[in-house]
C-alpha atoms as a PDB file:
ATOM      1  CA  UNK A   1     102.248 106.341 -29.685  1.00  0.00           C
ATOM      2  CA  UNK A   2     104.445 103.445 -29.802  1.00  0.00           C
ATOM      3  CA  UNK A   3     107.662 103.608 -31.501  1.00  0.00           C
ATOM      4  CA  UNK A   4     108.267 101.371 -35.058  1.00  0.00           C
ATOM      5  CA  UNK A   5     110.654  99.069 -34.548  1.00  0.00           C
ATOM      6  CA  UNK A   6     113.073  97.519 -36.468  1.00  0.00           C
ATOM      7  CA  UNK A   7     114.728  94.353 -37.616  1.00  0.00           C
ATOM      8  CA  UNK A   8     117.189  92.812 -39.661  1.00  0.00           C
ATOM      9  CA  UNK A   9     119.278  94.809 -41.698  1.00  0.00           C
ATOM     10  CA  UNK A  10     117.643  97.920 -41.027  1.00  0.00           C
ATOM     11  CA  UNK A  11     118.214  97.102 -37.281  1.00  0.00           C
ATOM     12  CA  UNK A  12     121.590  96.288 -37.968  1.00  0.00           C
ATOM     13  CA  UNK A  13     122.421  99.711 -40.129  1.00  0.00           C
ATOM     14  CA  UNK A  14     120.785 101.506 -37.384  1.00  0.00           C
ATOM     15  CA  UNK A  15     122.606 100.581 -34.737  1.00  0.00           C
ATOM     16  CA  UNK A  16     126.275 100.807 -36.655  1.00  0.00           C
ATOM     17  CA  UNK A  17     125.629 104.405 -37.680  1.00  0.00           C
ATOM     18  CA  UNK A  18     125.078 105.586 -34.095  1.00  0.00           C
ATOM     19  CA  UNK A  19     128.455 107.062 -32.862  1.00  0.00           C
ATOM     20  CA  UNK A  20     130.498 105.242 -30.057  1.00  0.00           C
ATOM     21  CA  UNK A  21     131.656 108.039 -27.702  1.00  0.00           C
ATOM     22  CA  UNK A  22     134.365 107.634 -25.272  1.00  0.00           C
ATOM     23  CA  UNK A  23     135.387 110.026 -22.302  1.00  0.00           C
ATOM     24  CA  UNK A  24     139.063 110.420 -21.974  1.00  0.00           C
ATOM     25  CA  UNK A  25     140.805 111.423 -18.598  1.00  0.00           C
ATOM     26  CA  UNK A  26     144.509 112.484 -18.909  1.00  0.00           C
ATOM     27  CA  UNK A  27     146.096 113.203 -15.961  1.00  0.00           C
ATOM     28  CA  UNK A  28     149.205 115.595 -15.843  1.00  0.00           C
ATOM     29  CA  UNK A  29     151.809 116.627 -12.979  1.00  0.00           C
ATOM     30  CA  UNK A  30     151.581 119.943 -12.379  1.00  0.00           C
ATOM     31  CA  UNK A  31     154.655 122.497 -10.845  1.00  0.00           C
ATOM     32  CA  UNK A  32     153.272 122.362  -7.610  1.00  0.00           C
ATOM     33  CA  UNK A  33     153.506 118.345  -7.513  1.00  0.00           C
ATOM     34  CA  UNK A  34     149.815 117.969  -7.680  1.00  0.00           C
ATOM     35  CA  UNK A  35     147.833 116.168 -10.418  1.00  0.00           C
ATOM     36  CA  UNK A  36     145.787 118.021 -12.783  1.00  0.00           C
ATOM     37  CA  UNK A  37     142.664 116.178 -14.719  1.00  0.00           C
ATOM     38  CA  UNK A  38     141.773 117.236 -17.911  1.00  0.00           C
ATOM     39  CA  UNK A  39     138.628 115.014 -19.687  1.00  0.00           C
ATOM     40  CA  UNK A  40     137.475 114.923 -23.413  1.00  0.00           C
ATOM     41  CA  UNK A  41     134.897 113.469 -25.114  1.00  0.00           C
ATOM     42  CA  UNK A  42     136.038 111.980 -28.443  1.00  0.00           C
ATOM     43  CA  UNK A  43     135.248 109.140 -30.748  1.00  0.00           C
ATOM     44  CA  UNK A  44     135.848 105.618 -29.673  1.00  0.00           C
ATOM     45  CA  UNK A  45     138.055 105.042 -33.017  1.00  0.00           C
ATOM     46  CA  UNK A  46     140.358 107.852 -32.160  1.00  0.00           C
ATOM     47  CA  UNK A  47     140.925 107.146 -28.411  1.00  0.00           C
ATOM     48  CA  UNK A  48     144.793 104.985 -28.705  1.00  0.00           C
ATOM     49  CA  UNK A  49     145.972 107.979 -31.144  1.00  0.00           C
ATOM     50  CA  UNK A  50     144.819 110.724 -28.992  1.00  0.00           C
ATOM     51  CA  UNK A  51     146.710 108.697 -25.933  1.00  0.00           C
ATOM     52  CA  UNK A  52     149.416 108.206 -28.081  1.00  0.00           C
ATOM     53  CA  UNK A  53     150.133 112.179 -28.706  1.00  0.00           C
ATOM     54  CA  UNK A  54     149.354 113.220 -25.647  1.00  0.00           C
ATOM     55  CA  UNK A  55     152.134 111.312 -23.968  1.00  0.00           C
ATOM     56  CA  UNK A  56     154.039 111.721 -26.807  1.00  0.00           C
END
């Protein structure tokens, strides 16, 4: 079966209720002098404040 498709505002509502993901990579110094990775998936909104307080 083919999927229905749709257009104009229905389209458009579609498409901005679909969440933006975005993967985070924070790396960290570690005691030994080697870099540590950690990654999280998060919301594209809340990327700058979770930056923000992790450098904090």
């Amino acid at each position: 079966m083919a999927k229905k498709q749709a257009f104009g505002e229905e389209a458009q509502a579609l498409k901005e209720s679909q969440r933006k993901m975005a993967k985070v990579i924070v790396a960290t110094l570690n005691d030994r002098g080697k870099y540590a990775y950690r990654e999280t998936m998060m919301d594209q909104a809340d990327v700058q404040e979770y930056i923000k307080n992790t450098r904090g």
